[in-house]
Protein backbone atom coordinates (compact mmCIF):
# COMPACT_ATOMS: atom_id res chain seq x y z
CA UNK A 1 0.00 0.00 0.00
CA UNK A 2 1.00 3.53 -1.06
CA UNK A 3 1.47 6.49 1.22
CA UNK A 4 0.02 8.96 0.60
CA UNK A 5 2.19 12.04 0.08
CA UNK A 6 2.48 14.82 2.27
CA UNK A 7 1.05 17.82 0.49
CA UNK A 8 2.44 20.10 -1.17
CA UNK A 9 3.48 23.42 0.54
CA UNK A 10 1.17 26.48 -0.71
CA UNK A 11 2.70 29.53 -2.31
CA UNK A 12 3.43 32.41 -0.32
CA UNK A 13 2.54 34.25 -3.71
CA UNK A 14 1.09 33.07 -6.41
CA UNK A 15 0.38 35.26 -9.91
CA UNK A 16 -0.52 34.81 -13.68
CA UNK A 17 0.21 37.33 -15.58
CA UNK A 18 -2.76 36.58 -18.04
CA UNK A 19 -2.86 38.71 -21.21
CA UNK A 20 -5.59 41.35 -21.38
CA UNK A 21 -9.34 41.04 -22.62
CA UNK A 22 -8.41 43.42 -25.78
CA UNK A 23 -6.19 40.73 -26.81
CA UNK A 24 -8.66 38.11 -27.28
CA UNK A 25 -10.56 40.48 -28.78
CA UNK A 26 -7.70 40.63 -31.26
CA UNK A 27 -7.73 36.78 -31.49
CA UNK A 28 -11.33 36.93 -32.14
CA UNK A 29 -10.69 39.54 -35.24
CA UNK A 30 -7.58 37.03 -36.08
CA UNK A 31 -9.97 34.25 -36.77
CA UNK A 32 -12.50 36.25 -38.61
CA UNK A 33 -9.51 37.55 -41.12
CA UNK A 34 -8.98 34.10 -41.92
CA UNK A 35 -12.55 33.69 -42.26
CA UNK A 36 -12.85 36.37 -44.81
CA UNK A 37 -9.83 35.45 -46.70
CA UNK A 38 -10.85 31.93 -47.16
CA UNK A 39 -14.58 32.77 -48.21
CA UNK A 40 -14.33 33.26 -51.80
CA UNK A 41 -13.66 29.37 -51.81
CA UNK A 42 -17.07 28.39 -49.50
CA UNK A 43 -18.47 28.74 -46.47
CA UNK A 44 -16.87 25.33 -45.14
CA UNK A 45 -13.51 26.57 -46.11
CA UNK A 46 -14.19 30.09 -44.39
CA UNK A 47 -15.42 28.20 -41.30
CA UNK A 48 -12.12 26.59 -41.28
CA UNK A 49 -10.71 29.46 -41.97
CA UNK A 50 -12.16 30.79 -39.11
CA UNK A 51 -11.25 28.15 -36.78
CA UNK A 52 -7.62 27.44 -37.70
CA UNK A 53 -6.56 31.17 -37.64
CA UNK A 54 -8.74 31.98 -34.30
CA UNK A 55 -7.35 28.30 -32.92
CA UNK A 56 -3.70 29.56 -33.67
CA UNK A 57 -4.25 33.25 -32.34
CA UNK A 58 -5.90 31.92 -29.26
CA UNK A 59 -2.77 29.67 -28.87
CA UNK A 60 -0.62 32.76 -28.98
CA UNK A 61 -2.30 34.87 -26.69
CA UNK A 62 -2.88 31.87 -23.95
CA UNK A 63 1.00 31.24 -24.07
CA UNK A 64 2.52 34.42 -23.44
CA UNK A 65 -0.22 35.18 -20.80
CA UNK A 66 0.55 31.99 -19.05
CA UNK A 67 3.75 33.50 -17.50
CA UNK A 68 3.92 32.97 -13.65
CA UNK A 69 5.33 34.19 -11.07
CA UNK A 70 5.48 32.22 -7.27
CA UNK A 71 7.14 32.26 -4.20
CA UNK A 72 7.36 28.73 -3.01
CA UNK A 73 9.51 26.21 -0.96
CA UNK A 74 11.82 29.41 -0.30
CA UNK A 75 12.46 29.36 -3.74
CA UNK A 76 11.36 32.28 -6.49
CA UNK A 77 9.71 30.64 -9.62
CA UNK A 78 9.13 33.43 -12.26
CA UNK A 79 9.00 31.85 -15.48
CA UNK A 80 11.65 29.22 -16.04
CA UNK A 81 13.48 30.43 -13.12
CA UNK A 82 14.07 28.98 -10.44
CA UNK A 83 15.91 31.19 -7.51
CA UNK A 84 16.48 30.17 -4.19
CA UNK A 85 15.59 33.36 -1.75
CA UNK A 86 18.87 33.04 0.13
CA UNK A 87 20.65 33.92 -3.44
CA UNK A 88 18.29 37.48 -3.35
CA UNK A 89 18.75 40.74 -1.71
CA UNK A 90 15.97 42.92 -0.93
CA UNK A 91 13.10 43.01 -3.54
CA UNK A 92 12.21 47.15 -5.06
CA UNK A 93 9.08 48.02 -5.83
CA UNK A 94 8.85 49.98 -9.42
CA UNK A 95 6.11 51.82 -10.16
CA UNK A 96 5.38 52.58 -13.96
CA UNK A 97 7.62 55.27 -14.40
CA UNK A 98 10.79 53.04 -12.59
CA UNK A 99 9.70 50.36 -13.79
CA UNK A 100 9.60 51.80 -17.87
CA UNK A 101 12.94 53.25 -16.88
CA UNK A 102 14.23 49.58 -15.60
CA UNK A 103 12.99 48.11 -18.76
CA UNK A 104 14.88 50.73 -20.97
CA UNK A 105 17.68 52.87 -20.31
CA UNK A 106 18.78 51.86 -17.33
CA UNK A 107 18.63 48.17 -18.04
CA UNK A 108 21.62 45.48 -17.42
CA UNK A 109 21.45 42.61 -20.67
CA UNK A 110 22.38 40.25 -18.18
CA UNK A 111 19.58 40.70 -15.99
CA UNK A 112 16.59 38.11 -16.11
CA UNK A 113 13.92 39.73 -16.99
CA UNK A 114 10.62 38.35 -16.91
CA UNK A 115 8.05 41.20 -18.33
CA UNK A 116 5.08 41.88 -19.49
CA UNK A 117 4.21 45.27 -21.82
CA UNK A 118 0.85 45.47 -20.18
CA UNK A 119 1.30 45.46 -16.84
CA UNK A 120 2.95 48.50 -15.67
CA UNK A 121 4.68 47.88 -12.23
CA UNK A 122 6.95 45.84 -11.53
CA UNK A 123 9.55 44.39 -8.74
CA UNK A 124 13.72 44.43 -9.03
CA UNK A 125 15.56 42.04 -7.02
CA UNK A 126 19.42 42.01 -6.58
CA UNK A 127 21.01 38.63 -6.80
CA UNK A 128 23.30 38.25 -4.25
CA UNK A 129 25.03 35.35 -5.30
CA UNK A 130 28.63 35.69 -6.02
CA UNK A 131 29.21 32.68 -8.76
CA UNK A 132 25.86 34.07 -11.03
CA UNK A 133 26.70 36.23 -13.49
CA UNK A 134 22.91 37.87 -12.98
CA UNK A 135 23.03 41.35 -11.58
CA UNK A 136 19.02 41.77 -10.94
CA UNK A 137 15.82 39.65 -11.58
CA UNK A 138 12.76 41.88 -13.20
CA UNK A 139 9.39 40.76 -13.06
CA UNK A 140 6.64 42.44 -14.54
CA UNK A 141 3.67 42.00 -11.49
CA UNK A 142 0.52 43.32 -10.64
CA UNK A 143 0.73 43.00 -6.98
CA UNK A 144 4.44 44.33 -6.73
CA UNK A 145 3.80 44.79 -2.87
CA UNK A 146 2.83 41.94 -2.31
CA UNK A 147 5.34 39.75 -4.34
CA UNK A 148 8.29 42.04 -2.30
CA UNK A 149 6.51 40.88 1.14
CA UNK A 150 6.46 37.55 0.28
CA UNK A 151 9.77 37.38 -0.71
CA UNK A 152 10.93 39.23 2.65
CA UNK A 153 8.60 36.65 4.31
CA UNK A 154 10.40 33.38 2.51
CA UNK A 155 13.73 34.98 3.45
CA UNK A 156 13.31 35.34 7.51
CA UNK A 157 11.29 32.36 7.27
CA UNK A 158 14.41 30.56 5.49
CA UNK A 159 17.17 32.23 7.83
């Protein structure tokens, strides 16, 4: 008989950072365009049309919306990240004017950056690690306060 497992330790902080509603809408118009271009050959081959060009929008819109971002395990998962706290320093809150000027000017190439161009704040964290070669971690959040108080949480917690 199996045991069952112990379960799984709940985020600290947990976000999607889903794609706005006007983007579907842009999906939607995707799949009609194929529509329309396919209906001089028939209504079953603008249907498919239709479905195959809205399918393959919809595809692309659900994918780069399904970026998250968790504090777990005393870990940071943004992405395919995967940072331990103890290799952070103190998170910054950005709001949209930092956080434009973090994404631009006064951005490092060598940073990890997870963002997003429609969410407008976002949260900086140093990497305190000696041996990685990443100066900051950027991620794009909604909830920037809350994401730097979980992380502040993980690390006491962790210490």
């Amino acid at each position: 008989m199996q045991q069952p497992s112990a379960p799984a330790t709940a985020p600290a902080f947990d976000e999607r950072l889903t794609a706005p509603r006007s983007w579907w809408v842009i999906a939607f118009l995707l799949g009609l365009s194929g529509a329309l271009i396919m209906f001089p050959l028939g209504v079953l081959p603008a249907l498919g049309g239709l479905l195959v060009a809205g399918a393959l929008a919809a595809v692309g819109v659900s994918s780069y919306g399904s970026a998250r971002i968790r504090v777990v395990a005393g870990s940071l998962v943004a992405g395919d990240a995967r940072i331990p706290v103890s290799a952070l320093g103190t998170a910054e809150v950005l709001d949209a004017d930092e956080a434009r000027a973090w994404r631009t000017h006064k951005a490092d190439p060598r940073a990890y950056m997870l963002m997003r161009s429609y969410v407008a704040t976002a949260v900086r964290i140093e990497v305190t690690d000696p041996e990685d070669p990443t100066p900051y971690v950027y991620l794009s959040s909604r909830e920037p306060e809350a994401l730097a108080a979980a992380l502040e949480a993980a690390r006491t917690e962790s210490a």
